[in-house]
Protein backbone atom coordinates (compact mmCIF):
# COMPACT_ATOMS: atom_id res chain seq x y z
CA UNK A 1 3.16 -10.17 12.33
CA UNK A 2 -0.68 -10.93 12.62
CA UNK A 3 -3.36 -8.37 13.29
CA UNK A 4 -7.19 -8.30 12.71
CA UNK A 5 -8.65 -11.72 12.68
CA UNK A 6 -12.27 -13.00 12.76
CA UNK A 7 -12.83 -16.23 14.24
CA UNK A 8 -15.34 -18.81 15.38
CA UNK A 9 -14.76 -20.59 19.49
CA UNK A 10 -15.92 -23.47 20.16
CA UNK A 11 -16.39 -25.68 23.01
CA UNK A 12 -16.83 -22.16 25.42
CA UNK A 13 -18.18 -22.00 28.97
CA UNK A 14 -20.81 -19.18 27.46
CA UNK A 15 -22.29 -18.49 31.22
CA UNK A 16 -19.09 -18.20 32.71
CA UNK A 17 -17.92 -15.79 29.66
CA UNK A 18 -21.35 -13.92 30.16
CA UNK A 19 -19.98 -13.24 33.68
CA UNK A 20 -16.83 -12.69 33.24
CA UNK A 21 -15.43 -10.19 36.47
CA UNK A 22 -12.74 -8.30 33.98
CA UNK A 23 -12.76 -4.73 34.36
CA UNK A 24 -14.00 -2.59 31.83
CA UNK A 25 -15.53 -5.68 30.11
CA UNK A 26 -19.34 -6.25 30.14
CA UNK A 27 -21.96 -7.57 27.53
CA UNK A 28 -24.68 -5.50 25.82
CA UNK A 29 -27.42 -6.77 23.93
CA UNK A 30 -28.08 -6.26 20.40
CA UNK A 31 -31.41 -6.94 18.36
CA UNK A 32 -30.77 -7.01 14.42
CA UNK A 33 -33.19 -8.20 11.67
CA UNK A 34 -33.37 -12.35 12.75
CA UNK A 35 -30.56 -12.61 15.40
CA UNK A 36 -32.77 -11.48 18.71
CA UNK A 37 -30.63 -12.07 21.32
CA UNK A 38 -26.84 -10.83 20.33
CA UNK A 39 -24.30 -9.48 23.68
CA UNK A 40 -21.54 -8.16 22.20
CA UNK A 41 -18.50 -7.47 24.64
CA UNK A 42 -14.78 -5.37 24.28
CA UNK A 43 -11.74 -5.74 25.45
CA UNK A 44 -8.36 -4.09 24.59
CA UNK A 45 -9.12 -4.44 21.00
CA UNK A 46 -10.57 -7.45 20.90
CA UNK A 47 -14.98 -8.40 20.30
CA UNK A 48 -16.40 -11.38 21.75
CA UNK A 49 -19.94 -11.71 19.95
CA UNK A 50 -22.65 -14.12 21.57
CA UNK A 51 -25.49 -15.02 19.33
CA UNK A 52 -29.03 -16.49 20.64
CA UNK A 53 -26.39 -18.10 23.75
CA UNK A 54 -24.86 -21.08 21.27
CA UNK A 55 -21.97 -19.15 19.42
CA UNK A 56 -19.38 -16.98 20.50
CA UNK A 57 -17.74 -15.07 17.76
CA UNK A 58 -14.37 -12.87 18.38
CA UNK A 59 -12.89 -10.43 15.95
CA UNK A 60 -10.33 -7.45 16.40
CA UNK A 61 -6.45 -7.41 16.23
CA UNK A 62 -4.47 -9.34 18.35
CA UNK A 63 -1.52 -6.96 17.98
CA UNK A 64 -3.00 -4.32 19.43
CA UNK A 65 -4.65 -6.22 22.14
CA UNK A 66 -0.95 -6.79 23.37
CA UNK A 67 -0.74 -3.52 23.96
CA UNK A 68 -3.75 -2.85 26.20
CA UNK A 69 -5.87 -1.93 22.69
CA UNK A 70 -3.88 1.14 22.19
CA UNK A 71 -1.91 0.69 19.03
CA UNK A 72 -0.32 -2.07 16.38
CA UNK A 73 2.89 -0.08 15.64
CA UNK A 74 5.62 -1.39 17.24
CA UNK A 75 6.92 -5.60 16.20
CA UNK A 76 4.97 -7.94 16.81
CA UNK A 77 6.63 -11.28 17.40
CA UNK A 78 6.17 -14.78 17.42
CA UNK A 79 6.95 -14.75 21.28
CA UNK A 80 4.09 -12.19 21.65
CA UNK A 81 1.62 -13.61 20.07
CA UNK A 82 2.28 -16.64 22.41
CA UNK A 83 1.58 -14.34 24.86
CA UNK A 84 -1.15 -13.53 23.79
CA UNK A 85 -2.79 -16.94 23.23
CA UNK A 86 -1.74 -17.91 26.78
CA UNK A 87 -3.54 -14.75 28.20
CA UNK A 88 -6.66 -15.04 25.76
CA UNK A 89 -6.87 -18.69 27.16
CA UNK A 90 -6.18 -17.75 31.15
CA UNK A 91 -8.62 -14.71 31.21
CA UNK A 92 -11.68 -16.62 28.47
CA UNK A 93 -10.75 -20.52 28.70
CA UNK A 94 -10.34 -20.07 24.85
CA UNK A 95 -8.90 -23.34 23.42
CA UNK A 96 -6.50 -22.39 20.30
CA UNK A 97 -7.39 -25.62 18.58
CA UNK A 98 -11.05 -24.73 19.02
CA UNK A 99 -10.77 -21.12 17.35
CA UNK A 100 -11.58 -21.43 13.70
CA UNK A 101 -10.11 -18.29 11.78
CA UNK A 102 -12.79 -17.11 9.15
CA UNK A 103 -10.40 -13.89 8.69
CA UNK A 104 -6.24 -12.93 9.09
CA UNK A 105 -4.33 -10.24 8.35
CA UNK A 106 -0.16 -10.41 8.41
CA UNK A 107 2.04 -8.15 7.60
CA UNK A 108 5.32 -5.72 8.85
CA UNK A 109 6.44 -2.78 9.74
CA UNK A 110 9.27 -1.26 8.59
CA UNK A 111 10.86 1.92 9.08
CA UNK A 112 12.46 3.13 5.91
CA UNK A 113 15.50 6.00 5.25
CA UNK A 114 13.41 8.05 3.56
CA UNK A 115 9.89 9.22 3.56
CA UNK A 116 7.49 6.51 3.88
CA UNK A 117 5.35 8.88 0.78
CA UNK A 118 8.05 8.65 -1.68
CA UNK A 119 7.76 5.11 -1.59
CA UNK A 120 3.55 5.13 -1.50
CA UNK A 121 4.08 7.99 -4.48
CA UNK A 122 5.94 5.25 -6.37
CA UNK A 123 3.62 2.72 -6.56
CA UNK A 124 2.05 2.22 -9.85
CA UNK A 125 0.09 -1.33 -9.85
CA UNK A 126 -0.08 -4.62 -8.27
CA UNK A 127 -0.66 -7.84 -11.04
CA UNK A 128 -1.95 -5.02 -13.44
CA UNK A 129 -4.41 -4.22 -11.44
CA UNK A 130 -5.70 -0.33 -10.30
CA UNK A 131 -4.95 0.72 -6.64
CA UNK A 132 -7.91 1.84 -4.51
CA UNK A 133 -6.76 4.66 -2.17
CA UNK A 134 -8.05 5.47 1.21
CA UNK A 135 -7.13 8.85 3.14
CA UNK A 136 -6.84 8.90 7.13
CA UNK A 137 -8.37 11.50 8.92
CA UNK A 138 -5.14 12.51 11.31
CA UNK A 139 -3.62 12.59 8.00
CA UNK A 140 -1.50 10.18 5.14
CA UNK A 141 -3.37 7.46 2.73
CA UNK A 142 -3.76 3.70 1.98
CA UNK A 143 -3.42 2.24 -0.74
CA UNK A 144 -5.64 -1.29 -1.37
CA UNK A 145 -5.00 -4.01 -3.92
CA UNK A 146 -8.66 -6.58 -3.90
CA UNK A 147 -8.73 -9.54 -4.78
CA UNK A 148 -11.18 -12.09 -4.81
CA UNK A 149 -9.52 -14.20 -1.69
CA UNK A 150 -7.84 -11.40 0.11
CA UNK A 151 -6.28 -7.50 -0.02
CA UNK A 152 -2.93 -6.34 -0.60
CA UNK A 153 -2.46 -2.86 1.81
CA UNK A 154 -0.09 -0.45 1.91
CA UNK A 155 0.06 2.32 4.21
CA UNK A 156 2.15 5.15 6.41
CA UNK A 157 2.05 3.61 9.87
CA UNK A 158 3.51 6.26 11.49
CA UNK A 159 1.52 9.20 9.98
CA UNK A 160 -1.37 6.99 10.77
CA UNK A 161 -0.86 7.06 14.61
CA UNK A 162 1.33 10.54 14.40
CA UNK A 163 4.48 9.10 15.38
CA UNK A 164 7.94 10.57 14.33
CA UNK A 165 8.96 7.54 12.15
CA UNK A 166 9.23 6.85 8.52
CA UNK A 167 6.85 3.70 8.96
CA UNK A 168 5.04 1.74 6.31
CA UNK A 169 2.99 -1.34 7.03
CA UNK A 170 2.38 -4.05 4.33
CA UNK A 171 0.22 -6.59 5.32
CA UNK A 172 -2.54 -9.08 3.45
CA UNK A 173 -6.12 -9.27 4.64
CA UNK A 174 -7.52 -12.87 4.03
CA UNK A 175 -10.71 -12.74 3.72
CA UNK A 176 -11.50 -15.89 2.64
CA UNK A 177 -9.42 -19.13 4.24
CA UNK A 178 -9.50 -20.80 1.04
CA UNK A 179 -6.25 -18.42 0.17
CA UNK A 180 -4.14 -20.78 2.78
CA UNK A 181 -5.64 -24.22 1.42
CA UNK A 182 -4.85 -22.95 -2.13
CA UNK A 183 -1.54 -22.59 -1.59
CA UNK A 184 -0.74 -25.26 0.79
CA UNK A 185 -0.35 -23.05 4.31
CA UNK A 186 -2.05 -25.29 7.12
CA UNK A 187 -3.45 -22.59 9.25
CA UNK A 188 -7.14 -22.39 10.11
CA UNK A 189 -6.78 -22.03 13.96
CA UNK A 190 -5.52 -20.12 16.75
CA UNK A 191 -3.46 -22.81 17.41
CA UNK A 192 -1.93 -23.28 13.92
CA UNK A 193 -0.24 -19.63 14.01
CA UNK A 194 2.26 -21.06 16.67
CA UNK A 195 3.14 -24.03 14.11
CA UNK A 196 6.58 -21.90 13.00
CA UNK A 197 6.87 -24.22 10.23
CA UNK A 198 3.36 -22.83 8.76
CA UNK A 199 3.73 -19.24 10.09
CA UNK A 200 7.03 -18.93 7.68
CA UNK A 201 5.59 -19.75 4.64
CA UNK A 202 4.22 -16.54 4.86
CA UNK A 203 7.15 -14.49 4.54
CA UNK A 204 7.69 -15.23 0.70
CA UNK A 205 4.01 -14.33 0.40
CA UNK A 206 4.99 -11.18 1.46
CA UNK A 207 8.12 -10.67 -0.11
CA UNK A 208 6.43 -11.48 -3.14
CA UNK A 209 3.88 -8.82 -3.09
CA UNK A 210 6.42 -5.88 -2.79
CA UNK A 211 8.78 -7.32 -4.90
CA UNK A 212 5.45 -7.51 -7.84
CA UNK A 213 4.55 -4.38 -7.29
CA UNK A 214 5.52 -1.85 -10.56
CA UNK A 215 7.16 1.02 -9.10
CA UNK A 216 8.06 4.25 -11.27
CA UNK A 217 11.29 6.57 -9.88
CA UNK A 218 11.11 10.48 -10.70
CA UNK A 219 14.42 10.77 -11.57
CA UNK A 220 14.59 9.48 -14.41
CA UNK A 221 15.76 11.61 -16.83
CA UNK A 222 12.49 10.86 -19.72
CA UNK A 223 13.31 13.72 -21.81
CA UNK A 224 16.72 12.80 -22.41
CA UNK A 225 15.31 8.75 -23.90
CA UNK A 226 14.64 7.40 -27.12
CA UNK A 227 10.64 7.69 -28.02
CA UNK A 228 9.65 4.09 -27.04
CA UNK A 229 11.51 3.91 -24.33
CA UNK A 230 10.11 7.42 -23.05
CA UNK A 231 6.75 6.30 -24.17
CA UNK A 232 6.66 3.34 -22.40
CA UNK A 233 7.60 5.54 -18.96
CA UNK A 234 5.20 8.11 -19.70
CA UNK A 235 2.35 6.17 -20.64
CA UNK A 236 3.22 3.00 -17.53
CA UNK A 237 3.14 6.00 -14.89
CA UNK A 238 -0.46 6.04 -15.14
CA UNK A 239 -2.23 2.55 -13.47
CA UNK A 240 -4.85 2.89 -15.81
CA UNK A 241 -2.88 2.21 -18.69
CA UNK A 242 -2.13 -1.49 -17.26
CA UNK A 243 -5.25 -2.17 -16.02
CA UNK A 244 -6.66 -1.66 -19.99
CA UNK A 245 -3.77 -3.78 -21.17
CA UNK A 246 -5.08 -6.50 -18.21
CA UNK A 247 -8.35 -6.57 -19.97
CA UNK A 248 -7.29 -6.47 -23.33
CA UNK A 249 -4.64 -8.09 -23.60
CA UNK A 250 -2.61 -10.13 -20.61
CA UNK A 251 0.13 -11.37 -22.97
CA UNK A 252 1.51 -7.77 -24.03
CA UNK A 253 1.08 -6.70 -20.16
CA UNK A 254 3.74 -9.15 -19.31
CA UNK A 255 6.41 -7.90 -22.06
CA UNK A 256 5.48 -4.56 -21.04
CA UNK A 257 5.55 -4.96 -17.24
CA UNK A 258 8.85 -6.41 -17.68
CA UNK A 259 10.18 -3.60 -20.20
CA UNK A 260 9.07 -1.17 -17.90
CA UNK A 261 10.76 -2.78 -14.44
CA UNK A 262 14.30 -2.46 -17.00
CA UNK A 263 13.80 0.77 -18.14
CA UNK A 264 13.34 2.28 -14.61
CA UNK A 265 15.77 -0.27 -12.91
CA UNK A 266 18.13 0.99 -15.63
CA UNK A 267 17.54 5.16 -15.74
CA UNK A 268 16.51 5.66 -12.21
CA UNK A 269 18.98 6.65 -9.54
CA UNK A 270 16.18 5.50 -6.43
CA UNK A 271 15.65 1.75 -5.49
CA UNK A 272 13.30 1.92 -3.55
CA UNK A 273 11.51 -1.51 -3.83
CA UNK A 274 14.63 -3.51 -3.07
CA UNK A 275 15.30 -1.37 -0.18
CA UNK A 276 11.69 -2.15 1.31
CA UNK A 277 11.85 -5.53 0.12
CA UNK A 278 15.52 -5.66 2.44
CA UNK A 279 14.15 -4.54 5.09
CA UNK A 280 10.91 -6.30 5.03
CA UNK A 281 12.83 -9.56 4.86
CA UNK A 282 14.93 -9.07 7.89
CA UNK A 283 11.99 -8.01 9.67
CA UNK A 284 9.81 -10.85 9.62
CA UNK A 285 13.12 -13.39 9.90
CA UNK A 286 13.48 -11.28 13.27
CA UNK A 287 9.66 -11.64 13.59
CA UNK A 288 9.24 -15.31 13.38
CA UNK A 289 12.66 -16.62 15.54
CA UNK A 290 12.42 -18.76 18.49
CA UNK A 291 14.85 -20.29 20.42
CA UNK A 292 14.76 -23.80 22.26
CA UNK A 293 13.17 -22.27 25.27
CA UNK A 294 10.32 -20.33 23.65
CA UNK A 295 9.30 -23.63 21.40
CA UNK A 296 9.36 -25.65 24.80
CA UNK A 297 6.80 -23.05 26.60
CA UNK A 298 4.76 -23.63 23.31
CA UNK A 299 4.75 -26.84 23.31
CA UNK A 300 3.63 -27.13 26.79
CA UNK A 301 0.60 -24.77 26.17
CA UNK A 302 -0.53 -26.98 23.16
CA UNK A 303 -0.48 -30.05 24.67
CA UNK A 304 -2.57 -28.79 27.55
CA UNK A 305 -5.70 -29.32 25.46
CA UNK A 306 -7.01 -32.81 25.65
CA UNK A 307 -8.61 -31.95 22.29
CA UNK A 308 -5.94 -31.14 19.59
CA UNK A 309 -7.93 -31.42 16.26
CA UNK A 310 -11.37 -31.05 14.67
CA UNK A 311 -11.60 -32.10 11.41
CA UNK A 312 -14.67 -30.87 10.56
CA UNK A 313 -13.45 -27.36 11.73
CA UNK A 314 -9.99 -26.84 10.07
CA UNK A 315 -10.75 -28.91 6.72
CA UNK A 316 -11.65 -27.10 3.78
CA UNK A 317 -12.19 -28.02 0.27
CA UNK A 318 -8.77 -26.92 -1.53
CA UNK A 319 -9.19 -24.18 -3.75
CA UNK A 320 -7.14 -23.11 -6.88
CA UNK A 321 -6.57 -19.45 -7.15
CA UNK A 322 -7.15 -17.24 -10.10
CA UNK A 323 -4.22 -16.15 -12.60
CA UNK A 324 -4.77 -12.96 -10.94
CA UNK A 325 -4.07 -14.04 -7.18
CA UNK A 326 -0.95 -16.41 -8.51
């Protein structure tokens, strides 16, 4: 469920990390403009940053560093990000209540009946607002929704890493951590995505996101329609044309928005969206379950810190999002 992250660790042993005897992991230095002495080390995904020997910085995606760094397409559960943790902590002495997240991504993957373009074709907008579209070199395209606090992304997993499977990934890229405060989600730390009761109030945020999204469906017969209705279709297939009505005038992009979901939920013979949005759901339910015994082993790893809690670290000034980012 969670991928790239950026985060900040405190209270580390940054001699003994310097040293660490991991194979295939080592520290280079780095000068850049005023930082002059930055080591920068990798492992299986994963960048521990060490600036002027006070900080220690780690970024990368903790999906793919439970697979040895080689890929982030298969689930990724709450069981294996425990896993992870527990590993991260044994091999680096990281404490989870002492990482501070400055970044997160979550998302899923979900393989889909049909071709994982037809449904990227489809899209239209997100809140009214323009898609930005990246291509992949091996092949296949993203397609990015920004916002001021994070990124909505959609993409072909499985053309991404050339697997044979219909695979799209939707995930949301925090960027800043004020998106979790906003909206009441208590997770700042390493050790807050193990709080299950946090970690689920995700999953609407997700479900959400597809289920806004303005899809169009080619066969609809538009010929064959009266001339608003066809109008409407013709004219809402382009993003552009509710991006302008964003900017001009928010009140007739709702009406619109919402004649345009009817007229295609109505005359179109694919449903796409609701079979993504299906399939997403029972995903992430899978995603996020834990039995008795898996809660127990996470409870023991938490309370093996003597420090739980740093207020100064995981407080932040609530903010209220934008209209846009509702």
């Amino acid at each position: 469920m969670f991928d790239f992250h950026k985060c900040s660790l405190r209270g580390m042993n940054i001699p003994e990390l310097l040293k660490t005897d991991i194979p295939e992991f080592s520290f280079q230095v780095f000068i850049s403009g005023e930082v002059k002495n930055k080591k920068a080390g990798k492992h299986c995904g994963l960048k521990f940053t060490v600036i002027n020997d006070l900080f220690v910085n780690l970024s990368g995606s903790l999906h793919k560093y439970h697979n040895a760094g080689k890929h982030n397409h298969n689930d990724f559960a709450v069981e294996d990000l425990f896993k992870v943790m527990a590993d991260l902590t044994n091999k680096f002495q990281i404490n989870p209540f002492l990482a501070s997240l400055h970044n997160l991504e979550f998302g899923v993957n979900v393989e889909l009946p049909m071709d994982a373009k037809e449904f990227l074709n489809a899209i239209i907008s997100y809140k009214g607002k323009e898609y930005e579209k990246r291509e992949f070199e091996g092949g296949g395209y993203m397609l990015r929704f920004r916002f001021n606090h994070y990124e909505l992304k959609i993409y072909d997993k499985g053309l991404q890493y050339g697997i044979n499977k219909n695979l799209l990934r939707i995930e949301i890229k925090v960027k800043k951590m004020e998106y979790f405060t906003a909206r009441k989600i208590q997770i700042q730390t390493f050790a807050d995505l193990l709080n299950i009761n946090e970690t689920k109030k995700l999953i609407p945020l997700l479900l959400s996101a597809i289920s806004e999204l303005l899809i169009y469906d080619n066969t609809i017969p538009v010929k064959e329609l009266r001339r608003r209705e066809r109008e409407l279709l013709l004219n809402g297939r382009n993003p552009k044309f509710w991006s302008a009505l964003k900017q001009n005038n928010k009140e007739n992009l709702k009406y619109k928005r919402r004649r345009f979901r009817e007229l295609v939920s109505r005359f179109g013979k694919n449903d796409f969206q609701k079979i993504v949005l299906e399939l997403a759901k029972t995903k992430l339910l899978s995603l996020t379950e834990m039995d008795d015994k898996l809660k127990e082993k996470i409870a023991l790893y938490l309370n093996s810190f003597s420090i739980k809690s740093y207020p100064e670290i995981t407080t932040f000034e609530r903010a209220t999002p934008t209209n846009e980012e509702r």
